[in-house]
Structures are given as C-alpha cells and as structure tokens.
C-alpha atoms as a PDB file:
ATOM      1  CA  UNK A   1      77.490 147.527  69.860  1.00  0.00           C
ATOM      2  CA  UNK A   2      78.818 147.745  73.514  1.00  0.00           C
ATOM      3  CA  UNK A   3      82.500 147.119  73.411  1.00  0.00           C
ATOM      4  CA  UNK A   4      84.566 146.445  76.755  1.00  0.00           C
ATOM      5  CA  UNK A   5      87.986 146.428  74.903  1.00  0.00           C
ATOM      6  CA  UNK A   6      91.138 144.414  76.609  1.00  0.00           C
ATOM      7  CA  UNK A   7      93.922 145.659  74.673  1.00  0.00           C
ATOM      8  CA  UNK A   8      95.294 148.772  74.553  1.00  0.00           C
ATOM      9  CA  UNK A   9      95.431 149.752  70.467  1.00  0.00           C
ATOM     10  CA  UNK A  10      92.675 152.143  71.098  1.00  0.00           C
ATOM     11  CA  UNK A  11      90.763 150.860  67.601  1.00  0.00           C
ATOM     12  CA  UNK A  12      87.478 150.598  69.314  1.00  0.00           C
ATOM     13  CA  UNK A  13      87.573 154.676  68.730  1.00  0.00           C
ATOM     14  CA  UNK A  14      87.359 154.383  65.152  1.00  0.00           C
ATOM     15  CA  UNK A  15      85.072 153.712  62.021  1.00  0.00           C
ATOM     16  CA  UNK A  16      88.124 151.864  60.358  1.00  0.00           C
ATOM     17  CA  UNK A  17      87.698 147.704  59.514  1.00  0.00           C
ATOM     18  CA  UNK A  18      89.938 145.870  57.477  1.00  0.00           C
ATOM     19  CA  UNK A  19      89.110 142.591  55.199  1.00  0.00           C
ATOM     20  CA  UNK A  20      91.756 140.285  54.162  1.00  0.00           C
ATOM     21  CA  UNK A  21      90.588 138.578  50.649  1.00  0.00           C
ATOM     22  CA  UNK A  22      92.730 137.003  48.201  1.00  0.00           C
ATOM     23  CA  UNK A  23      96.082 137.716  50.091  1.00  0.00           C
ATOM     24  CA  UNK A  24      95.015 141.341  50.546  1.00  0.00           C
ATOM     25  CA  UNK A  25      94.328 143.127  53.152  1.00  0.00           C
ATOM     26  CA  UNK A  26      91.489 146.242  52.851  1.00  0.00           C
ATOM     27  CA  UNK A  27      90.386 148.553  54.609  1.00  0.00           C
ATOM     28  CA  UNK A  28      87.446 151.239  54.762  1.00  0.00           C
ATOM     29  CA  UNK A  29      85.584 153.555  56.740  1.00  0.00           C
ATOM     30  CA  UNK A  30      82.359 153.244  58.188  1.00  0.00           C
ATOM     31  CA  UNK A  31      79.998 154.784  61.109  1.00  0.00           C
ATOM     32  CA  UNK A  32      78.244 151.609  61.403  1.00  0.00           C
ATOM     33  CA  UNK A  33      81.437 150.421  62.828  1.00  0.00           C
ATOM     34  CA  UNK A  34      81.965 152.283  65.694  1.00  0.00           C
ATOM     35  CA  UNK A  35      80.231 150.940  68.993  1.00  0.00           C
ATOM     36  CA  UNK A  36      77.496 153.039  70.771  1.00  0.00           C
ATOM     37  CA  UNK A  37      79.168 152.330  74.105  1.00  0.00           C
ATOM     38  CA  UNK A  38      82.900 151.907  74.806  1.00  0.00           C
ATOM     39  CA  UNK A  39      83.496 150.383  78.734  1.00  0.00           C
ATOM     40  CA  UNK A  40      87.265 150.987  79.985  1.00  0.00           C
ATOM     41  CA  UNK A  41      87.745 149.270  82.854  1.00  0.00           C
ATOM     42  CA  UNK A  42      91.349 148.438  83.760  1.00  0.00           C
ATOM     43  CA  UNK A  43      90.495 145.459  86.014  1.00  0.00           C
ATOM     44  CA  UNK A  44      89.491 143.477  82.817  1.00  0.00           C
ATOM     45  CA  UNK A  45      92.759 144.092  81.703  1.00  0.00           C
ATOM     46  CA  UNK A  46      94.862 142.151  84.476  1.00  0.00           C
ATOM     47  CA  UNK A  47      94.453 138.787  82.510  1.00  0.00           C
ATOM     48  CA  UNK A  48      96.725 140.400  79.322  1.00  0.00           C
ATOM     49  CA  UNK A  49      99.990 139.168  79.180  1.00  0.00           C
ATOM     50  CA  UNK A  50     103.023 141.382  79.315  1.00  0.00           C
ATOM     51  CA  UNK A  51     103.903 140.712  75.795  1.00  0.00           C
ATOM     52  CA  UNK A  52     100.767 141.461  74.610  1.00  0.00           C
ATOM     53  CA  UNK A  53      99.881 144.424  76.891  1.00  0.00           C
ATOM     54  CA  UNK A  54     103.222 146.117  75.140  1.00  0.00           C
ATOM     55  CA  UNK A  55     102.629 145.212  71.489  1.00  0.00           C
ATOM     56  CA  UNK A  56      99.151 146.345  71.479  1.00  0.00           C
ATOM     57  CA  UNK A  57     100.145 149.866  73.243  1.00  0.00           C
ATOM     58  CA  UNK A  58     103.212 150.320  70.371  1.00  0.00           C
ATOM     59  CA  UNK A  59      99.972 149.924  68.252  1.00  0.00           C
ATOM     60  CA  UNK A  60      98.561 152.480  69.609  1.00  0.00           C
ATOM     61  CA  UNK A  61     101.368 154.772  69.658  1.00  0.00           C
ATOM     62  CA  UNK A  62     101.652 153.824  65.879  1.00  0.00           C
ATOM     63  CA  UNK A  63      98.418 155.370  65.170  1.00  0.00           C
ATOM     64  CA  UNK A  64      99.197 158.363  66.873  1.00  0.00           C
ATOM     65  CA  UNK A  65     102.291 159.037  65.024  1.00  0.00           C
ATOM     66  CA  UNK A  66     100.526 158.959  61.973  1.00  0.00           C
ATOM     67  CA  UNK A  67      97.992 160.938  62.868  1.00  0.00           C
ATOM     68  CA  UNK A  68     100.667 163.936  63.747  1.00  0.00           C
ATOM     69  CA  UNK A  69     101.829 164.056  59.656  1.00  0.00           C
ATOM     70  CA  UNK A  70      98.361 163.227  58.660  1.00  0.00           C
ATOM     71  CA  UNK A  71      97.305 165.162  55.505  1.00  0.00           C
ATOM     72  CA  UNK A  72      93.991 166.061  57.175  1.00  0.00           C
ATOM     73  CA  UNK A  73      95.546 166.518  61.232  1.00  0.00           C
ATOM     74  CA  UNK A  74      94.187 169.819  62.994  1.00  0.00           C
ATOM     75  CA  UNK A  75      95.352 171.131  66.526  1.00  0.00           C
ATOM     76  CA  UNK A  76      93.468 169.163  68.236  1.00  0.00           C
ATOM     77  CA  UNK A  77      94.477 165.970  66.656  1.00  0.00           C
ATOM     78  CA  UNK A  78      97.428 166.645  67.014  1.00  0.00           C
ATOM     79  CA  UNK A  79      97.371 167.622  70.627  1.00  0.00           C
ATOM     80  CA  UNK A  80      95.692 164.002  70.870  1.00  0.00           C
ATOM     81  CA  UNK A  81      97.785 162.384  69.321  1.00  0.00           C
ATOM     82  CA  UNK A  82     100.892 163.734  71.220  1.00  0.00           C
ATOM     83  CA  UNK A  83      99.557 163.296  74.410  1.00  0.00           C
ATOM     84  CA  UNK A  84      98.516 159.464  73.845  1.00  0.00           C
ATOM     85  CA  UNK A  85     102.128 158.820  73.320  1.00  0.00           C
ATOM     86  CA  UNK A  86     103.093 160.478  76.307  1.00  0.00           C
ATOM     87  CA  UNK A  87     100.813 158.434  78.386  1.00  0.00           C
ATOM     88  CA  UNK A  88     101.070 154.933  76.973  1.00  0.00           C
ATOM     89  CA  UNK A  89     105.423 155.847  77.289  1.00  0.00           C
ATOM     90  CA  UNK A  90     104.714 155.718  80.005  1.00  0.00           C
ATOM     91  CA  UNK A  91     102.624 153.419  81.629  1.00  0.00           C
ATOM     92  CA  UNK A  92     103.922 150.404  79.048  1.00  0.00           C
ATOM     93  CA  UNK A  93     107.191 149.946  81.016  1.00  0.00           C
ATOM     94  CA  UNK A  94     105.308 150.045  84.520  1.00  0.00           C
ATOM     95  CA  UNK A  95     102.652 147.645  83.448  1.00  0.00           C
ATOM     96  CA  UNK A  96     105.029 145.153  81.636  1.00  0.00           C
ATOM     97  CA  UNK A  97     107.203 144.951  85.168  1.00  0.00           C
ATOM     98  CA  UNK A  98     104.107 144.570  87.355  1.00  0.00           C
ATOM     99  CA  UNK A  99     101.159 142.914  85.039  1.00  0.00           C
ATOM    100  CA  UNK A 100      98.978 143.639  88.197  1.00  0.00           C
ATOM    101  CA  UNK A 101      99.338 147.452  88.668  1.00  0.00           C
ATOM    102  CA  UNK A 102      95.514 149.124  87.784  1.00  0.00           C
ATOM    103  CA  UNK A 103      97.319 152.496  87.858  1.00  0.00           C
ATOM    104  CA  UNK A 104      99.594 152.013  84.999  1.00  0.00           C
ATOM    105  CA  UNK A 105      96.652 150.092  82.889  1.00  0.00           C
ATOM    106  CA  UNK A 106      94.157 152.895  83.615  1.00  0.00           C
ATOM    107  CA  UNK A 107      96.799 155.183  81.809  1.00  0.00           C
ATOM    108  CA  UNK A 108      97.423 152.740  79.414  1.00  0.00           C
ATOM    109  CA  UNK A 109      93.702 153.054  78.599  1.00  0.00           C
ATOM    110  CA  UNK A 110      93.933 156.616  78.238  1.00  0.00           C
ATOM    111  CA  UNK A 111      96.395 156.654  76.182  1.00  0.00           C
ATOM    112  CA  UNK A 112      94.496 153.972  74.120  1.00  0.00           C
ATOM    113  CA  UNK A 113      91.595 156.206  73.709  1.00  0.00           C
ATOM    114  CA  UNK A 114      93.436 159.344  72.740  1.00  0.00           C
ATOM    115  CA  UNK A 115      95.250 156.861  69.968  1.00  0.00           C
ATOM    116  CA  UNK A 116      91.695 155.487  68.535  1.00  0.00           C
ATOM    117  CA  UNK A 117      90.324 158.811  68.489  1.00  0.00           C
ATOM    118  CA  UNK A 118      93.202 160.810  67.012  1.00  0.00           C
ATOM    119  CA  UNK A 119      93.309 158.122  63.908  1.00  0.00           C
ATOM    120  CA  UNK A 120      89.518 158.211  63.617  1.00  0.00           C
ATOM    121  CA  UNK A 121      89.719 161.911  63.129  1.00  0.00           C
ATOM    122  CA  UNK A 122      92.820 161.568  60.606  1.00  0.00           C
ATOM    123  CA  UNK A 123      93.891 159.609  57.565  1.00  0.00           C
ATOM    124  CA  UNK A 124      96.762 156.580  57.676  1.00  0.00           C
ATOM    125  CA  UNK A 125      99.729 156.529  55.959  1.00  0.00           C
ATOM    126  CA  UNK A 126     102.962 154.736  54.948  1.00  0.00           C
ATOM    127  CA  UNK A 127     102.916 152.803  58.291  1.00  0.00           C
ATOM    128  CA  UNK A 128      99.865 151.385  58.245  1.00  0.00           C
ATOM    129  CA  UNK A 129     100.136 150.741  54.640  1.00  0.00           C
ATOM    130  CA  UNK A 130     102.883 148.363  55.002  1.00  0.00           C
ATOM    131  CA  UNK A 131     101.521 146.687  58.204  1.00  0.00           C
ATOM    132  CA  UNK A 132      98.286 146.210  56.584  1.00  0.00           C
ATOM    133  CA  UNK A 133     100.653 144.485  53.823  1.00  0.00           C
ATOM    134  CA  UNK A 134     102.453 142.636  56.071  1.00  0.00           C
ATOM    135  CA  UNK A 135      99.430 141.310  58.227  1.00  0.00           C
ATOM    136  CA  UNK A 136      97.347 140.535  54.867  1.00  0.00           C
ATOM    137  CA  UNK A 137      99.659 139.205  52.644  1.00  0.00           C
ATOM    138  CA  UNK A 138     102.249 137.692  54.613  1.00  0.00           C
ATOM    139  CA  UNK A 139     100.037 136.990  57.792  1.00  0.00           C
ATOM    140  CA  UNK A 140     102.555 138.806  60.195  1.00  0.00           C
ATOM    141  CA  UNK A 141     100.601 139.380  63.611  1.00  0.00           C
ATOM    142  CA  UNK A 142      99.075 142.551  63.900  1.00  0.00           C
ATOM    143  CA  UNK A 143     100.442 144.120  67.158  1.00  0.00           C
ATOM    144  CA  UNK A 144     103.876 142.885  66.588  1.00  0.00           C
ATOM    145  CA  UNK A 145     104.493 144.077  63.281  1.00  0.00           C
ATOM    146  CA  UNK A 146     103.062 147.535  64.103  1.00  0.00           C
ATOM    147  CA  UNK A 147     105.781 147.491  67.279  1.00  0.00           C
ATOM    148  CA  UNK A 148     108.951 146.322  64.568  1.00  0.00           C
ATOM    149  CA  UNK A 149     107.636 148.490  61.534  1.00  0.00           C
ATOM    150  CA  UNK A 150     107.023 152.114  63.359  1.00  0.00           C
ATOM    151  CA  UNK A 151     110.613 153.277  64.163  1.00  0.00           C
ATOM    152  CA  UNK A 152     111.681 152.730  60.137  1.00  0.00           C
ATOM    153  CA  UNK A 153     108.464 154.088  58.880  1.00  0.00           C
ATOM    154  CA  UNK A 154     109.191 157.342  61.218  1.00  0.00           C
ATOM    155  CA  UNK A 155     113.087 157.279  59.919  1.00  0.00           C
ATOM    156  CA  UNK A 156     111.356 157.042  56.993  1.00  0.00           C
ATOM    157  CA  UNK A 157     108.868 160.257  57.155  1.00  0.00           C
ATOM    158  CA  UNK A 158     111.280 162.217  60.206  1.00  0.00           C
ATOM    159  CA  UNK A 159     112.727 164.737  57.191  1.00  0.00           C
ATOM    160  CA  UNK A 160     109.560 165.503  55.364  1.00  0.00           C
ATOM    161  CA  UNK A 161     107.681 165.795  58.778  1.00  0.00           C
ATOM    162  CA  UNK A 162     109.858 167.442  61.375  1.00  0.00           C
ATOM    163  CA  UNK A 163     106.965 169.114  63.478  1.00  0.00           C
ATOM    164  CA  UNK A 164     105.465 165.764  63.930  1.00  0.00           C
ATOM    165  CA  UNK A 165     108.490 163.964  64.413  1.00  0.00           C
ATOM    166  CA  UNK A 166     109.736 167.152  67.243  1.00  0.00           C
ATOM    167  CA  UNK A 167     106.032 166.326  69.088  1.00  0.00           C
ATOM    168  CA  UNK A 168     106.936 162.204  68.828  1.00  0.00           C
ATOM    169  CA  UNK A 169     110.428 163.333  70.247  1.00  0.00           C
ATOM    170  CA  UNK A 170     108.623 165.598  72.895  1.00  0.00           C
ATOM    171  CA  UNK A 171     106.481 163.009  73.759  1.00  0.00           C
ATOM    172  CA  UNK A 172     108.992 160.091  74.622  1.00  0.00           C
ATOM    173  CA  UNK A 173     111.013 162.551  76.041  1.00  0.00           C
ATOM    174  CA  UNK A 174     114.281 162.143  73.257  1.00  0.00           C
ATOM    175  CA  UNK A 175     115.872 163.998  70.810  1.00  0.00           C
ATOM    176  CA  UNK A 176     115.160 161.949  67.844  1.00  0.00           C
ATOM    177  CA  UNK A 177     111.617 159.973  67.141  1.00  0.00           C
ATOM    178  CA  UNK A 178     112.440 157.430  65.506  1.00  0.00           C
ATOM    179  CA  UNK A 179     115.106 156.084  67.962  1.00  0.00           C
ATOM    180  CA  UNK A 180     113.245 156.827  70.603  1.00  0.00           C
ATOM    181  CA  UNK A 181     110.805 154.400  69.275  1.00  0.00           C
ATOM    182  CA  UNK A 182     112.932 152.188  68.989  1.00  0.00           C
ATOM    183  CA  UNK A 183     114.274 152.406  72.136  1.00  0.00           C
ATOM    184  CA  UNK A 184     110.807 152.213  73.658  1.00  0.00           C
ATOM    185  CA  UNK A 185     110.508 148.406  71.844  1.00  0.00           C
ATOM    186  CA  UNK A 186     113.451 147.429  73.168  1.00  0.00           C
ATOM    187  CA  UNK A 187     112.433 148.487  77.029  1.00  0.00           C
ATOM    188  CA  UNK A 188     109.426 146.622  76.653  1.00  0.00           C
ATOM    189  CA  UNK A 189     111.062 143.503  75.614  1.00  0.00           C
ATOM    190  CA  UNK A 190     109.519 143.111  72.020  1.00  0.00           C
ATOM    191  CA  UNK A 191     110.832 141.690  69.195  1.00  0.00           C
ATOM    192  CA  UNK A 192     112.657 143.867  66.726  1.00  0.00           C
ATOM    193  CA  UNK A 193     112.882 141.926  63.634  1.00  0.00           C
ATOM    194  CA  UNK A 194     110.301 140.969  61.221  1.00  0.00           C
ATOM    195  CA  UNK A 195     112.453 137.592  60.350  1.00  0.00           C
ATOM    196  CA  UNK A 196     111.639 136.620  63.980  1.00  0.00           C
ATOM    197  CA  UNK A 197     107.918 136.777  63.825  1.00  0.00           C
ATOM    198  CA  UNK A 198     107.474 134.924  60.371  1.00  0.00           C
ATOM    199  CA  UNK A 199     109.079 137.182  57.461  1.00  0.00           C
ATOM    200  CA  UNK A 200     110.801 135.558  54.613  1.00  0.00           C
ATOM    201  CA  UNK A 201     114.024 137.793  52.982  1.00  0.00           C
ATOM    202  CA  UNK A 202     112.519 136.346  49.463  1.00  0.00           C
ATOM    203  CA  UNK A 203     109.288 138.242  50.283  1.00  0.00           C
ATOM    204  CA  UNK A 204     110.275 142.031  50.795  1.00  0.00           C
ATOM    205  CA  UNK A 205     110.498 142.884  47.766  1.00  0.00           C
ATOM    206  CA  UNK A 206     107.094 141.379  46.400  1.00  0.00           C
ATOM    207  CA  UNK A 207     105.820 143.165  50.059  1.00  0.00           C
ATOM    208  CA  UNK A 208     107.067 146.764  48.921  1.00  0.00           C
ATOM    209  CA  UNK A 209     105.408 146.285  45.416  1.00  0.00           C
ATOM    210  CA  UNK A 210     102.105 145.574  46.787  1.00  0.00           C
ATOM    211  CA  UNK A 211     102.416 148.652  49.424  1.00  0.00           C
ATOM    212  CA  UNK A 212     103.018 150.613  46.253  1.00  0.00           C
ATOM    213  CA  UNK A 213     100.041 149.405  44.457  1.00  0.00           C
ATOM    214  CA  UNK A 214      97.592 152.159  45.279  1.00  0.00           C
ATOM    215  CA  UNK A 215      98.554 155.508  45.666  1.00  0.00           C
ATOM    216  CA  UNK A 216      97.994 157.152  49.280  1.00  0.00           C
ATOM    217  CA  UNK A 217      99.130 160.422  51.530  1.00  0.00           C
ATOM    218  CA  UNK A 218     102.093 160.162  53.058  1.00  0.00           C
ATOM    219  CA  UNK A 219     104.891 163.155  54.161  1.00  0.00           C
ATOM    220  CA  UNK A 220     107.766 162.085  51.801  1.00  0.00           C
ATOM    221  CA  UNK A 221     106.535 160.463  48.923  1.00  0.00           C
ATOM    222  CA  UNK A 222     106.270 156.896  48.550  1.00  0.00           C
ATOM    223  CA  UNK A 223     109.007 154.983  46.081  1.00  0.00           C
ATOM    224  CA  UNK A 224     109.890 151.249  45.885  1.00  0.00           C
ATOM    225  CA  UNK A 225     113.844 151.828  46.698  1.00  0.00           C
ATOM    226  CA  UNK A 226     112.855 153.344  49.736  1.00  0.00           C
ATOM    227  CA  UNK A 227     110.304 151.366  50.892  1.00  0.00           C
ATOM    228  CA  UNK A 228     112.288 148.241  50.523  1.00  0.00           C
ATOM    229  CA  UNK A 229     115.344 149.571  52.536  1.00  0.00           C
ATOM    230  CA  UNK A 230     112.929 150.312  55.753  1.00  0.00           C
ATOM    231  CA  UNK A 231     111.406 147.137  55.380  1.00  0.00           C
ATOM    232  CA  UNK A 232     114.750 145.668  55.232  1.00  0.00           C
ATOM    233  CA  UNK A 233     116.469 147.904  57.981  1.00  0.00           C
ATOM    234  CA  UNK A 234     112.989 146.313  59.620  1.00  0.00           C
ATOM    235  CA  UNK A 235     113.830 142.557  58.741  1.00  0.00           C
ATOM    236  CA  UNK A 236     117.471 142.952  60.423  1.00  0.00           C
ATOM    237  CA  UNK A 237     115.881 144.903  62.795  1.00  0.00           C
ATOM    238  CA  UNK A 238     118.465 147.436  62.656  1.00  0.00           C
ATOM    239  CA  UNK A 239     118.604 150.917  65.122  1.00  0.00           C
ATOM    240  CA  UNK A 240     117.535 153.552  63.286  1.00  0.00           C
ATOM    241  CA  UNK A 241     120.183 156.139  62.464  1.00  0.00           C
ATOM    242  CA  UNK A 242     119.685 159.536  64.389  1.00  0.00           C
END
C-alpha cells in the first residue's frame, strides 16, 4: 500500500484498524496494515475544508496525549508525542484562517506524522476507548468526537498523570492541559458538545457501561461514576475546571 493521506490524524503511521460489528466498535493491531509508502504532500491538502482540517488535527493531538501516559511510552515517544502537539497548535489556527496557506499544512503534516507514529509505538487508553464507543455504538463522527471528548478525558487522567499532562501544558503553551485543550477547540471553531453532533442524554449511561466492558491501561483507573460525569461534562460541553 502507497498512501497519500489528506487529513491530518496522522493514522496512516500506525498498524491500528478498527471494525464496527454488531454496534461495536474493535480494534487490533497489525503490520499488514501499515502502508509501504506514506506521500505527504501539502498541496493535496488545499481541497480540506476548515472544519475538517481542525477536527482531524485535534485527532491527532488526541493520540499524542495518550501516548504521553501510555503504560508502554519511552523518551522518545514521548518527545514525539510532545512535539506533534506543539506543531499541529500551531499550524491549526493558521490553516483554519487561510485554507490556502502550504506553510501551515506542511506543519500540520508534521505534526500528523509525529501523532501516527507516537501512538503506533504506544498503547491507547481511556480516550480512545470512549471515542471508539461513541463512533461504534452511537455512530458519532470520528474526528469530531475525538475534538469534544479529549479535554474531559485529560481532566479526567491530569492527577494520576501530571508529567504528561505538564508536557500537554508545555506544548500548547498553558498552565493547565486540559483547558488548554479546550481552549484550542474553541479557537478552531469546533463544536464542543456531543448533543450537537448526534448524542442522546438517554444514551450516556448505556455508553459508559460498554467503555467499561473490557478492562484496559489507563493512568487513574477506570470506574463507571467517573466515566459518566466526563462524558456528561462532554454532552454539555462544559470548560474543564483548572
């Protein structure tokens, strides 16, 4: 496979596919899925909308911020991982005010690749979990839920993580991670609330339970009460508390 990717999540870097059967989304590793030949080229990029161009970066920054509290992260993971945010921080704003600027979508790229290749190298957590949740069982869009979800699943992790949540800090140039993040949604014009992009109230609870179903790594472990007050701080799309 020769992939000429035109987003910016950065998931052409990895061996990770999902399958969504039965309402449920799953997802593996394999080498089989990760292309011989990756082709960045920021001029195939122009075409993305704005909207777009900025959910699929917060994607990417999502899977860096997991991959700083991954169970299995190393220096140079993390050193990854921390500099993708930095980059996509900021190129994201540039490229959302002027679609047409190859400088800002070259960095964007960058950061993309860093992103891919930092959560190839690492395991996924909480985040992912519940987007994967979302996405599969609830058929939330991808991008967009990553983008709402990531500044309550950092509130979420910030105490039982606080190296990777100073290096997410570092990155966006804050004090606190998780409102940074949030922050960062809100500069790039993106939705905040799950309720506005399809999310029914009757359904977080059912959509914690299922996140909870299998047991995975995560910094602070994972229990239903908490779980369903992010994803409800998530449906209101509520500021994070620094």
């Amino acid at each position: 496979v020769v992939a000429v990717p035109t987003t910016y999540s950065g998931s052409e870097m990895t061996t990770v596919y999902g399958l969504t059967e039965g309402g449920l989304k799953r997802t593996a590793r394999d080498a089989r899925v990760l292309p011989r030949t990756v082709i960045y080229d920021p001029e195939l990029t122009l075409g993305l909308p704005a909207h777009t161009s900025a959910a699929s970066g917060m994607n990417a920054i999502a899977h860096c911020v997991e991959a700083l509290y991954a169970r299995d992260a190393n220096p140079i993971t993390s050193l990854m991982a921390e500099e993708g945010i930095r980059a996509l921080a900021a190129a994201l704003p540039v490229l959302v005010r002027e679609t047409r600027n190859l400088e800002a979508r070259s960095d964007a790229l960058y950061g993309a690749w860093l992103a891919g290749v930092a959560l190839g190298s690492t395991g996924v957590a909480l985040h992912h979990k519940l987007c994967h949740t979302l996405g599969g069982s609830f058929n939330l869009p991808h991008a967009e839920t990553h983008a709402i979800v990531l500044p309550h699943a950092a509130r979420y992790n910030r105490d039982a993580a606080p190296e990777a949540m100073a290096r997410v800090a570092r990155a966006l140039g804050a004090e606190d991670a998780p409102t940074a993040l949030y922050d960062l949604e809100l500069k790039l014009d993106l939705e905040t609330r799950l309720s506005a992009i399809g999310m029914r109230e009757t359904d977080l609870e059912r959509a914690a339970k299922i996140a909870l179903e299998s047991p995975y790594p995560n910094p602070r472990p994972v229990e239903y009460a908490g779980v369903l007050a992010l994803l409800r701080a998530a449906y209101e799309g509520r500021r994070p508390e620094a």
